[in-house]
PDB file of N, CA and C in Angstrom:
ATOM      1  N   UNK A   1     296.998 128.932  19.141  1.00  0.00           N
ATOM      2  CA  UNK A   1     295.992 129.966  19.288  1.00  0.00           C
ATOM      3  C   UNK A   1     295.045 129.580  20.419  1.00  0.00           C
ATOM      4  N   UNK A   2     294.933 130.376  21.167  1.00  0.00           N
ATOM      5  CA  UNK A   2     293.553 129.949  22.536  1.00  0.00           C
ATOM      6  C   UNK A   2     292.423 130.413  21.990  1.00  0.00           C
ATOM      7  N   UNK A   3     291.477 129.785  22.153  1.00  0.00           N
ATOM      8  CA  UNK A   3     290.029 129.668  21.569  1.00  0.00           C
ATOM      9  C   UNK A   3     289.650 130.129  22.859  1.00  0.00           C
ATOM     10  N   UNK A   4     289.616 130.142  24.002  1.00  0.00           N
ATOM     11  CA  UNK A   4     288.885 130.693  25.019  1.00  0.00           C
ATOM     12  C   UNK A   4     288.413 131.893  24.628  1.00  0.00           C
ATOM     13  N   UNK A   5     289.476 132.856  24.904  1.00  0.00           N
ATOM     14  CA  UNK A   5     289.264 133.986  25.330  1.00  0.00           C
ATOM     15  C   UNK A   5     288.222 134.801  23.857  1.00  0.00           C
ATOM     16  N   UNK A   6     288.758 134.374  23.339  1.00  0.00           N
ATOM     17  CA  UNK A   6     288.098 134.954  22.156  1.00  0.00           C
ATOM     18  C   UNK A   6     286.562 134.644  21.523  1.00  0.00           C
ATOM     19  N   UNK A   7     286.075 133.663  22.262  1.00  0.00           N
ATOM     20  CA  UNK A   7     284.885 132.537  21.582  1.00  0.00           C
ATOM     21  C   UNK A   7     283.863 133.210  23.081  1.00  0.00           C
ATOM     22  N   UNK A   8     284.277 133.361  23.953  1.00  0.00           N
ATOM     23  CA  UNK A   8     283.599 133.648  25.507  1.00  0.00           C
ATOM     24  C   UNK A   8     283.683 135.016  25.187  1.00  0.00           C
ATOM     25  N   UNK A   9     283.950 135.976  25.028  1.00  0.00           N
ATOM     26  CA  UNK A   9     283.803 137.526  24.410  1.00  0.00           C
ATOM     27  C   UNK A   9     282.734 137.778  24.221  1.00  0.00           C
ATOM     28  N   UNK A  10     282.556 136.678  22.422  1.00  0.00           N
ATOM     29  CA  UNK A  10     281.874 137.491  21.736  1.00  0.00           C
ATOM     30  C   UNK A  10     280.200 136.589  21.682  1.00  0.00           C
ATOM     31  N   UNK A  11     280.462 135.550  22.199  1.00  0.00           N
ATOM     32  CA  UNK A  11     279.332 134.318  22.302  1.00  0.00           C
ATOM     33  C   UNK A  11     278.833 134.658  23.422  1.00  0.00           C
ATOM     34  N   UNK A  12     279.055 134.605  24.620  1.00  0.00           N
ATOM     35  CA  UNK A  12     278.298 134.868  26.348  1.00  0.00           C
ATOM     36  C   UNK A  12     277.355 136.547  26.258  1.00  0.00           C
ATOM     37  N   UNK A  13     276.534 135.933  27.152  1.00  0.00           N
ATOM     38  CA  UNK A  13     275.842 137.389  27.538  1.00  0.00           C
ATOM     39  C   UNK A  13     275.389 136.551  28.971  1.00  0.00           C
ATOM     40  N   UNK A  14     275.310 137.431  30.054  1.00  0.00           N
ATOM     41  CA  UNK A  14     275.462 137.410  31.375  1.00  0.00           C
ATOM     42  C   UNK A  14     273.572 137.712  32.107  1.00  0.00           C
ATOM     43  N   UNK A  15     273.368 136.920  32.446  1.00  0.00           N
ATOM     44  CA  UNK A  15     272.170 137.085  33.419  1.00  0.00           C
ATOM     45  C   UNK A  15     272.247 136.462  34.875  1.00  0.00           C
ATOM     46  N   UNK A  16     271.328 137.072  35.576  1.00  0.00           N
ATOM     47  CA  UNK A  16     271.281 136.469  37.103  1.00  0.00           C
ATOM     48  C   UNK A  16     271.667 135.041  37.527  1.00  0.00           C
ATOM     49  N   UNK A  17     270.989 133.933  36.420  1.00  0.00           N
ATOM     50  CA  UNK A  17     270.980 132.704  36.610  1.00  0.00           C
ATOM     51  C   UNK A  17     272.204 132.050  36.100  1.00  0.00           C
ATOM     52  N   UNK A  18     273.329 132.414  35.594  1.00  0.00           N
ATOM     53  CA  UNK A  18     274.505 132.333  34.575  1.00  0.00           C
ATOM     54  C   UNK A  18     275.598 132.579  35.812  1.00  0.00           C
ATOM     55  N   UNK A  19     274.973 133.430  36.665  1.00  0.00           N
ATOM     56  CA  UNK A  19     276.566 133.784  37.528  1.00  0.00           C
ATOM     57  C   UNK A  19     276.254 133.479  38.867  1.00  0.00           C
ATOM     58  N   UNK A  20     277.075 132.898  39.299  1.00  0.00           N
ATOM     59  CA  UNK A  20     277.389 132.436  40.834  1.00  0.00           C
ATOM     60  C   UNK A  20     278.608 132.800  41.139  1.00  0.00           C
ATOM     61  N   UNK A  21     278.646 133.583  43.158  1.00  0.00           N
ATOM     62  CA  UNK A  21     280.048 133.472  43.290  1.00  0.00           C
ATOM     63  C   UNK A  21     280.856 132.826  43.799  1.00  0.00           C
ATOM     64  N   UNK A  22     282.299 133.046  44.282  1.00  0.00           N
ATOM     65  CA  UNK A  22     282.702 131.238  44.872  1.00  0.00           C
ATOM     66  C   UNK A  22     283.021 132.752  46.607  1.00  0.00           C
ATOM     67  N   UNK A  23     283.399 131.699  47.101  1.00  0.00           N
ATOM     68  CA  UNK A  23     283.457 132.718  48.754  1.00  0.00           C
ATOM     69  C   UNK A  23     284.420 131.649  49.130  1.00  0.00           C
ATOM     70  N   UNK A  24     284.918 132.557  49.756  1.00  0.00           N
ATOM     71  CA  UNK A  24     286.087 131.267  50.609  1.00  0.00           C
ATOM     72  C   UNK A  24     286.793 131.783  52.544  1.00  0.00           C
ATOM     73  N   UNK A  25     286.594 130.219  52.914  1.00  0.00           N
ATOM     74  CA  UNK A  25     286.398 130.717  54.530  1.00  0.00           C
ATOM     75  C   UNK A  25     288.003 129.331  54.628  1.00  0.00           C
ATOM     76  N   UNK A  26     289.038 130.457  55.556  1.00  0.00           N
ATOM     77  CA  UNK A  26     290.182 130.025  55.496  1.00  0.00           C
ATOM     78  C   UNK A  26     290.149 129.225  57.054  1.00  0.00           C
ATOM     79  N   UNK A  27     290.511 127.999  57.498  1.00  0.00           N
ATOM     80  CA  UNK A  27     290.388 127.349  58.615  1.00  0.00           C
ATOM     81  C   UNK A  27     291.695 128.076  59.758  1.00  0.00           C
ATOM     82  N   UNK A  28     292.200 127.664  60.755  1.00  0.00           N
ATOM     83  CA  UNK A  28     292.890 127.864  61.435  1.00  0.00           C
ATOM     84  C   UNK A  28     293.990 127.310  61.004  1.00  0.00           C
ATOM     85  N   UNK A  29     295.306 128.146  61.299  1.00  0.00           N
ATOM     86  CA  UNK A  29     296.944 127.518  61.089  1.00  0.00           C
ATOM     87  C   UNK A  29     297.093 126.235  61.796  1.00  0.00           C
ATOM     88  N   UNK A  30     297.685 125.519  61.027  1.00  0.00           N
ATOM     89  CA  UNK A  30     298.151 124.178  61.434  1.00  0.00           C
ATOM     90  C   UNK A  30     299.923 124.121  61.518  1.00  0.00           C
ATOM     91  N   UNK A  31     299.905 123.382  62.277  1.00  0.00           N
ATOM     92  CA  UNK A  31     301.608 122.860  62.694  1.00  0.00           C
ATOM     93  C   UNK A  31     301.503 121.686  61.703  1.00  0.00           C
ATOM     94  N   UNK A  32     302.612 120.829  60.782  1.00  0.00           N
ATOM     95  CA  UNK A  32     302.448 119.838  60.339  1.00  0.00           C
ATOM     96  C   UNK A  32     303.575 119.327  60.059  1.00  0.00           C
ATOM     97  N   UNK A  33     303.963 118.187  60.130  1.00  0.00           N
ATOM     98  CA  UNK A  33     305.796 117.906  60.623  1.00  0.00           C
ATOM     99  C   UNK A  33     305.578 116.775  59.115  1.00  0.00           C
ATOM    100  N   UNK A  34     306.303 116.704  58.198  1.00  0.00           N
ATOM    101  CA  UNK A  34     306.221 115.867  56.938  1.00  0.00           C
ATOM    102  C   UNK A  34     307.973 115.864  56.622  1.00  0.00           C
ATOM    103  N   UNK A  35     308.626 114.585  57.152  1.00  0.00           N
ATOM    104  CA  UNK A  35     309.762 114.179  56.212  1.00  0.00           C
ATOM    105  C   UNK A  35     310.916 115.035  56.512  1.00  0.00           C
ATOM    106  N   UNK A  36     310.694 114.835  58.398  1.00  0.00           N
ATOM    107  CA  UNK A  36     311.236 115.934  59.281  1.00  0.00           C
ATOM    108  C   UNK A  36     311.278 117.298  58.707  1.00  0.00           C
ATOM    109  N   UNK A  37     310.585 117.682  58.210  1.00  0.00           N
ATOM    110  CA  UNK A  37     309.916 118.964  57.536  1.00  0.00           C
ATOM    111  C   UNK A  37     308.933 119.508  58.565  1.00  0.00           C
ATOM    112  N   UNK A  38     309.148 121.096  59.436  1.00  0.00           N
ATOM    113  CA  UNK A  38     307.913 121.382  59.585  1.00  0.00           C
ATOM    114  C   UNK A  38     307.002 122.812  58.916  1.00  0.00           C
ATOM    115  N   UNK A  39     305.737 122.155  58.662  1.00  0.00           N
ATOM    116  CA  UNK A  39     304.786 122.628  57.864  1.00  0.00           C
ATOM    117  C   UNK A  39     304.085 123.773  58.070  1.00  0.00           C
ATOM    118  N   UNK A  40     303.739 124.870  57.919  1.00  0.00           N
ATOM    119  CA  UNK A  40     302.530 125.769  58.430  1.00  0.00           C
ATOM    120  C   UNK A  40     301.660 125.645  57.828  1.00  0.00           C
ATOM    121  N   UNK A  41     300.461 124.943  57.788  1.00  0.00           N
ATOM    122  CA  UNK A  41     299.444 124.215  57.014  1.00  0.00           C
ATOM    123  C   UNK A  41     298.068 125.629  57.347  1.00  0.00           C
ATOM    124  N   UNK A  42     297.024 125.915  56.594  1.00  0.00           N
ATOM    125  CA  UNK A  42     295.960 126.264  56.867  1.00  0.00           C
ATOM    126  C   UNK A  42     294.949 125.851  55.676  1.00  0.00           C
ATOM    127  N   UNK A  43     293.731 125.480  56.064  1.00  0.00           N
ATOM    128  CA  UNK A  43     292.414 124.555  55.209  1.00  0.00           C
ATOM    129  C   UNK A  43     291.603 125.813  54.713  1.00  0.00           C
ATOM    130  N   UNK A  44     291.742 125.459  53.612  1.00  0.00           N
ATOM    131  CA  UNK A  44     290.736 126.809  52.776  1.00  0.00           C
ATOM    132  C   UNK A  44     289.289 125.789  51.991  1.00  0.00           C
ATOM    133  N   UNK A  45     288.417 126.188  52.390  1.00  0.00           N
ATOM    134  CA  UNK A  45     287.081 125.641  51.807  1.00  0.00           C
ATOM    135  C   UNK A  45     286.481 126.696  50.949  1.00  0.00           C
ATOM    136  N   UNK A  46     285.790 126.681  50.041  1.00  0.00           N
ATOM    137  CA  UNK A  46     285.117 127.273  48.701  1.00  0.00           C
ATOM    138  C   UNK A  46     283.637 126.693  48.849  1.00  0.00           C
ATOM    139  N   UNK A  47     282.947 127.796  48.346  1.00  0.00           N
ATOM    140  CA  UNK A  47     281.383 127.417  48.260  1.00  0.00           C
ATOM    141  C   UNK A  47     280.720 128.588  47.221  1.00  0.00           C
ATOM    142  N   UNK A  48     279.844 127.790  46.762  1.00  0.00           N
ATOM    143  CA  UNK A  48     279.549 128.718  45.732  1.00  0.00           C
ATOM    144  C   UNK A  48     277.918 129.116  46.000  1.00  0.00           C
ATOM    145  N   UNK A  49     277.529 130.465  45.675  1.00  0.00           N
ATOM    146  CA  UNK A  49     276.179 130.727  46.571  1.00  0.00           C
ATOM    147  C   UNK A  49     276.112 132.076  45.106  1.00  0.00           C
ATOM    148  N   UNK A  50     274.363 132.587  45.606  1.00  0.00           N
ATOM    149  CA  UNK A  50     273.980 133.033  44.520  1.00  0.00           C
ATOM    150  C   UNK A  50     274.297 134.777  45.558  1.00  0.00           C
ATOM    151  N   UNK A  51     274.196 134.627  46.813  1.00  0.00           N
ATOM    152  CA  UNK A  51     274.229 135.389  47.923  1.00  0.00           C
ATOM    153  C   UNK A  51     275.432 135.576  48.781  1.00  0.00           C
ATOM    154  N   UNK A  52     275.990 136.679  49.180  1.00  0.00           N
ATOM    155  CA  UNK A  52     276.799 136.547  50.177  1.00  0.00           C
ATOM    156  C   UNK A  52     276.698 135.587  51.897  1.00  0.00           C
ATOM    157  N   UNK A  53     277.314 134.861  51.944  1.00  0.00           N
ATOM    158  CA  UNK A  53     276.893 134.340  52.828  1.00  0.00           C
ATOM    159  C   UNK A  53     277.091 134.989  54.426  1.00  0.00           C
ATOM    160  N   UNK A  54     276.392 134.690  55.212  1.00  0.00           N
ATOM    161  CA  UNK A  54     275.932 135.602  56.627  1.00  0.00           C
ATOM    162  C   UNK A  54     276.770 134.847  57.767  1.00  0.00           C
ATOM    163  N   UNK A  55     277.367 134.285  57.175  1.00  0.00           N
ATOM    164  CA  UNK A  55     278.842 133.550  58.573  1.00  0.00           C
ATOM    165  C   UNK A  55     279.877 134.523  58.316  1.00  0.00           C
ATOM    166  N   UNK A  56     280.628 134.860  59.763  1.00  0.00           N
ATOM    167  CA  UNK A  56     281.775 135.208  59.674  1.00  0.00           C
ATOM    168  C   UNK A  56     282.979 134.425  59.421  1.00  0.00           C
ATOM    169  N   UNK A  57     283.976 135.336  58.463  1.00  0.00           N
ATOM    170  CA  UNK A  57     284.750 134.606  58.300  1.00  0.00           C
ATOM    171  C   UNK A  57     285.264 134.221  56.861  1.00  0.00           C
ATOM    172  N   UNK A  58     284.044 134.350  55.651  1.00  0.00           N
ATOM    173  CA  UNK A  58     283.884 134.389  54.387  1.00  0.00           C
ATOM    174  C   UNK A  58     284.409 135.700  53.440  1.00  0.00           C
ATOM    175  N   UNK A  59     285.075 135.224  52.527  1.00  0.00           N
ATOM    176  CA  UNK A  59     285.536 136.723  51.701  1.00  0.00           C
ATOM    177  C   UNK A  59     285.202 135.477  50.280  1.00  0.00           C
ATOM    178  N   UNK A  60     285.218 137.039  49.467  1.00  0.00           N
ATOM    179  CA  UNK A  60     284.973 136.622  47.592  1.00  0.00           C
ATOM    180  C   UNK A  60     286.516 135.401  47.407  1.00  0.00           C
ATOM    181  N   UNK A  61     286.168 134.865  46.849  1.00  0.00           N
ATOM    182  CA  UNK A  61     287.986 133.837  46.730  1.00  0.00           C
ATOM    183  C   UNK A  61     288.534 134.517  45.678  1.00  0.00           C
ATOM    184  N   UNK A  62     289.872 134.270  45.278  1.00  0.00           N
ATOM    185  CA  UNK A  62     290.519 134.552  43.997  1.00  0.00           C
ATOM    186  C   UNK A  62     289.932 133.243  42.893  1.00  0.00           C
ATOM    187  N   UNK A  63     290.481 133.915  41.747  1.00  0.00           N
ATOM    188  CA  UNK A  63     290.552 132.916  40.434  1.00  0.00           C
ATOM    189  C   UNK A  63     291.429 132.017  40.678  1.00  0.00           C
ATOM    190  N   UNK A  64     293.130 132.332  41.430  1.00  0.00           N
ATOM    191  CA  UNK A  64     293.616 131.092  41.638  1.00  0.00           C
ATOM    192  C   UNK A  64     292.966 130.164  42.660  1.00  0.00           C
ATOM    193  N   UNK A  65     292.025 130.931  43.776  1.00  0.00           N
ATOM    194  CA  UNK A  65     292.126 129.810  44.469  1.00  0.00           C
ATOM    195  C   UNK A  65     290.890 128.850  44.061  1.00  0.00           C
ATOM    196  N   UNK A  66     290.015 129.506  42.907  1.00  0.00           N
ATOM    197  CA  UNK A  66     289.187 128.559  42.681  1.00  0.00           C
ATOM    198  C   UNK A  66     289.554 127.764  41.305  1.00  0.00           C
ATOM    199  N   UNK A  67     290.350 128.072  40.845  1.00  0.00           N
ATOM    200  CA  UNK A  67     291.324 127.071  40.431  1.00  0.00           C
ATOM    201  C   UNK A  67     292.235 126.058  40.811  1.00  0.00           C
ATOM    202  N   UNK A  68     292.512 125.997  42.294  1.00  0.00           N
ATOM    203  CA  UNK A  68     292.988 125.505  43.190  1.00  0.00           C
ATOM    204  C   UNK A  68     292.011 124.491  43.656  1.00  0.00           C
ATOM    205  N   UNK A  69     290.404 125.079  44.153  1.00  0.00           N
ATOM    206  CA  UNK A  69     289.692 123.916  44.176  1.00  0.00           C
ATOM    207  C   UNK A  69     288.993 123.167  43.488  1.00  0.00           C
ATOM    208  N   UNK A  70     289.217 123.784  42.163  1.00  0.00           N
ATOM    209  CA  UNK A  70     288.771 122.727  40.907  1.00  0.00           C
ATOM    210  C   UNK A  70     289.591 121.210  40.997  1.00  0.00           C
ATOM    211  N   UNK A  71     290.730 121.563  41.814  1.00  0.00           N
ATOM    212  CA  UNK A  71     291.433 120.340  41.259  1.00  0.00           C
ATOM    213  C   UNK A  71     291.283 119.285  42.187  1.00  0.00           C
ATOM    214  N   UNK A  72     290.740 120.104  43.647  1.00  0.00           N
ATOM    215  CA  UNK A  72     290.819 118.849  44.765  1.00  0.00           C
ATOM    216  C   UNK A  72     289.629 118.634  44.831  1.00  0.00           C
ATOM    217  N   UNK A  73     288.481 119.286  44.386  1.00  0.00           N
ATOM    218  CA  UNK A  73     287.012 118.761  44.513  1.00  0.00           C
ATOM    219  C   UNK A  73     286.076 118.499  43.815  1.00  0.00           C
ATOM    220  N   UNK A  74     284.920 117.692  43.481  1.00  0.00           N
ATOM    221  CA  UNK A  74     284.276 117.379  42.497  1.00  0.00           C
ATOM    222  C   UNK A  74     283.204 118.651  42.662  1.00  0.00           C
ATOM    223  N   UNK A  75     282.724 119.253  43.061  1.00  0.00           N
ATOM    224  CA  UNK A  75     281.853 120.145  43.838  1.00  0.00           C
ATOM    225  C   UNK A  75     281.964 121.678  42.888  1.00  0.00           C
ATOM    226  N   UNK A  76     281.944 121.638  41.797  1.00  0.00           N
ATOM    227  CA  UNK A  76     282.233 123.279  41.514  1.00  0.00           C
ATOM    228  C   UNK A  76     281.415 123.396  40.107  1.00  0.00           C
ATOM    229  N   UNK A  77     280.920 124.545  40.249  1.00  0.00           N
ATOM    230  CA  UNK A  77     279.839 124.778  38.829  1.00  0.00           C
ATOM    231  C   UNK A  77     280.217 125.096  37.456  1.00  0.00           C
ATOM    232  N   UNK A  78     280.632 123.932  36.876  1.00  0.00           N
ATOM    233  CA  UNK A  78     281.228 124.047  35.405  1.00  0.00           C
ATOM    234  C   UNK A  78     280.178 124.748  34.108  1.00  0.00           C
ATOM    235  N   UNK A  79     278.996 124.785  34.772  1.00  0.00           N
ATOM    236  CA  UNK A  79     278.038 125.209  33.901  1.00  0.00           C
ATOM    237  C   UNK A  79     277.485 126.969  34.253  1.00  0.00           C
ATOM    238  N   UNK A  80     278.251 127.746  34.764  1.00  0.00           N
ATOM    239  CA  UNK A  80     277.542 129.031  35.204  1.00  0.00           C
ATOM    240  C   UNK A  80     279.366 129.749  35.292  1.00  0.00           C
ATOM    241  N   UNK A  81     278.937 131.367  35.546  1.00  0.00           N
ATOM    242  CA  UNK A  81     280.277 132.098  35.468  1.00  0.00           C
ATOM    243  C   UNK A  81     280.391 132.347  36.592  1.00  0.00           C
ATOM    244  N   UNK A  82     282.085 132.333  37.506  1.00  0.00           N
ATOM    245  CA  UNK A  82     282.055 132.364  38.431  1.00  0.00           C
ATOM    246  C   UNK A  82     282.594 133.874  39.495  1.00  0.00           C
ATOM    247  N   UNK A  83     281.868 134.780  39.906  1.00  0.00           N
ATOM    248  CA  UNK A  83     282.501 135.781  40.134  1.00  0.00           C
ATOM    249  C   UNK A  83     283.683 135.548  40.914  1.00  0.00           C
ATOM    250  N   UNK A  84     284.860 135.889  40.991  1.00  0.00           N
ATOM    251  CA  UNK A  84     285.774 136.014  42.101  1.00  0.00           C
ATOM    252  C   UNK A  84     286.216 137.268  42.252  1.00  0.00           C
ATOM    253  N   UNK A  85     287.211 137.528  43.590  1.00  0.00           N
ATOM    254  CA  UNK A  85     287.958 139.031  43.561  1.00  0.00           C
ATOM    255  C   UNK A  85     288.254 139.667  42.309  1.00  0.00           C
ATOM    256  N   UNK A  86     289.067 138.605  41.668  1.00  0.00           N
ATOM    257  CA  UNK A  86     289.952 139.228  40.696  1.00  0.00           C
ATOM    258  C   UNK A  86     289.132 139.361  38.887  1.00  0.00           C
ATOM    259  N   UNK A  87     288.050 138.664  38.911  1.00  0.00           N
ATOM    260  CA  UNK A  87     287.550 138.696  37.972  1.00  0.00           C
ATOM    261  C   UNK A  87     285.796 138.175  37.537  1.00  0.00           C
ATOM    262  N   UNK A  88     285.943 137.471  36.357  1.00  0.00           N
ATOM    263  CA  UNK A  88     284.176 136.225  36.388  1.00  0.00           C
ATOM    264  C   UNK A  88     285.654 135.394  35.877  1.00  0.00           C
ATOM    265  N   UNK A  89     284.693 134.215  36.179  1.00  0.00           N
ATOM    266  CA  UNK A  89     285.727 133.593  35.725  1.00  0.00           C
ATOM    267  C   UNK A  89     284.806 131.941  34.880  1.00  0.00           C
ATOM    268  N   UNK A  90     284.961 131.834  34.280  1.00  0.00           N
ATOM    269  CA  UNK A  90     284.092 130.012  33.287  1.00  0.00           C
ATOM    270  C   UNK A  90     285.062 129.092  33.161  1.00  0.00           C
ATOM    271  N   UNK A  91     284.655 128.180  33.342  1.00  0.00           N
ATOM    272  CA  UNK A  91     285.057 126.988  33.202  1.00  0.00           C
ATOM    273  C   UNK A  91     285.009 126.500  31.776  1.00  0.00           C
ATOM    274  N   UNK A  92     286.608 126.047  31.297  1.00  0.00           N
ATOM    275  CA  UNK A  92     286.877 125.628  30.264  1.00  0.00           C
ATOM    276  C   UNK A  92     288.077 124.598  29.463  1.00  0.00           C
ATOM    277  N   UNK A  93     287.750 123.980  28.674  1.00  0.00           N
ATOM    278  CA  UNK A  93     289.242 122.987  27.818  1.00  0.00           C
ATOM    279  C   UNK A  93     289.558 124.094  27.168  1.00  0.00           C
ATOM    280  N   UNK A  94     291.197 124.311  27.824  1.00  0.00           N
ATOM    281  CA  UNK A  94     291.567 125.076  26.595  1.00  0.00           C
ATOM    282  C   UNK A  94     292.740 124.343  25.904  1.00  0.00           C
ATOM    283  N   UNK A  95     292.535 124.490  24.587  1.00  0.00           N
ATOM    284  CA  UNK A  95     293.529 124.192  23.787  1.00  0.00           C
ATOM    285  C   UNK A  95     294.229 124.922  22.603  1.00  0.00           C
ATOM    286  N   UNK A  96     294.942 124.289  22.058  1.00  0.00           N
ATOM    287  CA  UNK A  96     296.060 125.100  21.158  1.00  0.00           C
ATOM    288  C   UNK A  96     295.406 124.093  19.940  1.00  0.00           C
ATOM    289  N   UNK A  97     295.683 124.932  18.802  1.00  0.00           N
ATOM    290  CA  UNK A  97     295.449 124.070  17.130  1.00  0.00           C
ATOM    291  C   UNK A  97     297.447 123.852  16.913  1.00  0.00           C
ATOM    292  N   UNK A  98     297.606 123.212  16.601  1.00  0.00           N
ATOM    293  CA  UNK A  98     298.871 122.568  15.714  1.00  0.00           C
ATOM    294  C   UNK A  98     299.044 121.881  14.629  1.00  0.00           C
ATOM    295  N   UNK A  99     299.942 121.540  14.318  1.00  0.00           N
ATOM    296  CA  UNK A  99     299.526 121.124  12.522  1.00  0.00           C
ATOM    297  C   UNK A  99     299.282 119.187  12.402  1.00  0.00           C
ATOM    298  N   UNK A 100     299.521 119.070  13.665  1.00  0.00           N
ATOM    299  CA  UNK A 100     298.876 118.031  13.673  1.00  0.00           C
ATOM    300  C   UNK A 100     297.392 117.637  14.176  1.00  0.00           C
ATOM    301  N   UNK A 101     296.939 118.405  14.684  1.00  0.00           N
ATOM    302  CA  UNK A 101     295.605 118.963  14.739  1.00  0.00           C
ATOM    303  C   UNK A 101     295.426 119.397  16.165  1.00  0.00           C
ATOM    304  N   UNK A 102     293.960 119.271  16.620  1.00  0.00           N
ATOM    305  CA  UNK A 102     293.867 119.628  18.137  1.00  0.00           C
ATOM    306  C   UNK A 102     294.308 118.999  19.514  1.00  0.00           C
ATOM    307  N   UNK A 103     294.755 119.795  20.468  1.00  0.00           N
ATOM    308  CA  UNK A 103     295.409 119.181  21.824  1.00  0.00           C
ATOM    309  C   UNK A 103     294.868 119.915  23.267  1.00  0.00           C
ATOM    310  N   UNK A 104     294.729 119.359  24.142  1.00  0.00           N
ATOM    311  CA  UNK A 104     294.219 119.629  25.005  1.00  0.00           C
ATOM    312  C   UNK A 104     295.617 120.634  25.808  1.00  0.00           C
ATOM    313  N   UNK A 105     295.434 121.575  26.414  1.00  0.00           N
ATOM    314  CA  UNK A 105     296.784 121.948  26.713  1.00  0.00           C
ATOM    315  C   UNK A 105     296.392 122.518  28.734  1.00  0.00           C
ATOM    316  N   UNK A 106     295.158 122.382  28.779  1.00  0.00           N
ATOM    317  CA  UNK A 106     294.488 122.647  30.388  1.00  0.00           C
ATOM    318  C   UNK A 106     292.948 122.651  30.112  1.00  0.00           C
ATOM    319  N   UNK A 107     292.941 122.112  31.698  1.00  0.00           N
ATOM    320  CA  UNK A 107     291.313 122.212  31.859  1.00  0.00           C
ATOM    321  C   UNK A 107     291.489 123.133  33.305  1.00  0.00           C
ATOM    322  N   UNK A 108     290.324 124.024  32.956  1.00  0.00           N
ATOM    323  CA  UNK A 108     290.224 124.641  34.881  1.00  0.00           C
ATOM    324  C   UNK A 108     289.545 125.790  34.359  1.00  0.00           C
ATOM    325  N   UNK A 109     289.081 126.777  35.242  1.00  0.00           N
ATOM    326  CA  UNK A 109     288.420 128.222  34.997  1.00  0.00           C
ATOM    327  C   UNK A 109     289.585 129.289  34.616  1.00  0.00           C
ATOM    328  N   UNK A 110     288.843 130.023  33.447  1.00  0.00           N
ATOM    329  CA  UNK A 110     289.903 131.153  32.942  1.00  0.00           C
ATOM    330  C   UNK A 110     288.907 132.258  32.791  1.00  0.00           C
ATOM    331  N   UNK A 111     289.745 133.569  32.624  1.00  0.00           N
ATOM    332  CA  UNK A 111     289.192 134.883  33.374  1.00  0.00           C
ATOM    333  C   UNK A 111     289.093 135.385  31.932  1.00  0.00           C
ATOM    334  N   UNK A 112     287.483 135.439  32.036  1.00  0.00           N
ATOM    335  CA  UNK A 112     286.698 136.268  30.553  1.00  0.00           C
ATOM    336  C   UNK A 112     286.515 137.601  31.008  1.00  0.00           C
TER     337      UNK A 112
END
């Protein structure tokens, strides 16, 4: 059974200071040759702001991709909801109950 979705429903209520969004500014294509492999590489950075930010170049990110930078950066607001394109999205352990009791089954942001 996932406890997320169901516990973030009916427990959260949403104010100004609760939500931040993530924005994401995609770098230039890269050439990248790995294991006579070649690569088409491009650097995506995430930032999280209460405001749209006034550089060109910035769009809202997806849920995957800020799930994507949950994993490569220490830098991301586990304590507030995060707007993206596709949704809000919170940061959470989710797990499953089994009869041997509780298990961790992912950690990362999921879409309330």
């Amino acid at each position: 059974m996932n406890f997320a979705s169901r516990d973030l429903k009916r427990n959260l209520s949403y104010d100004h200071e609760q939500m931040i969004s993530a924005y994401a500014h995609e770098g230039l294509d890269r050439i990248l040759k790995h294991n006579n492999v070649v690569i088409r590489a491009r650097s995506l950075t995430l930032t999280f702001e209460q405001t749209e930010p006034t550089l060109d170049g910035y769009r809202l990110a997806s849920g995957e991709e800020l799930n994507w930078w949950a994993c490569v950066s220490n830098e991301i607001p586990k304590d507030k909801c995060v707007l993206c394109s596709d949704g809000i999205f919170i940061w959470r352990v989710v797990g499953e109950c089994s009869s041997e009791g509780y298990s961790i089954s992912g950690i990362g942001y999921v879409k309330i």
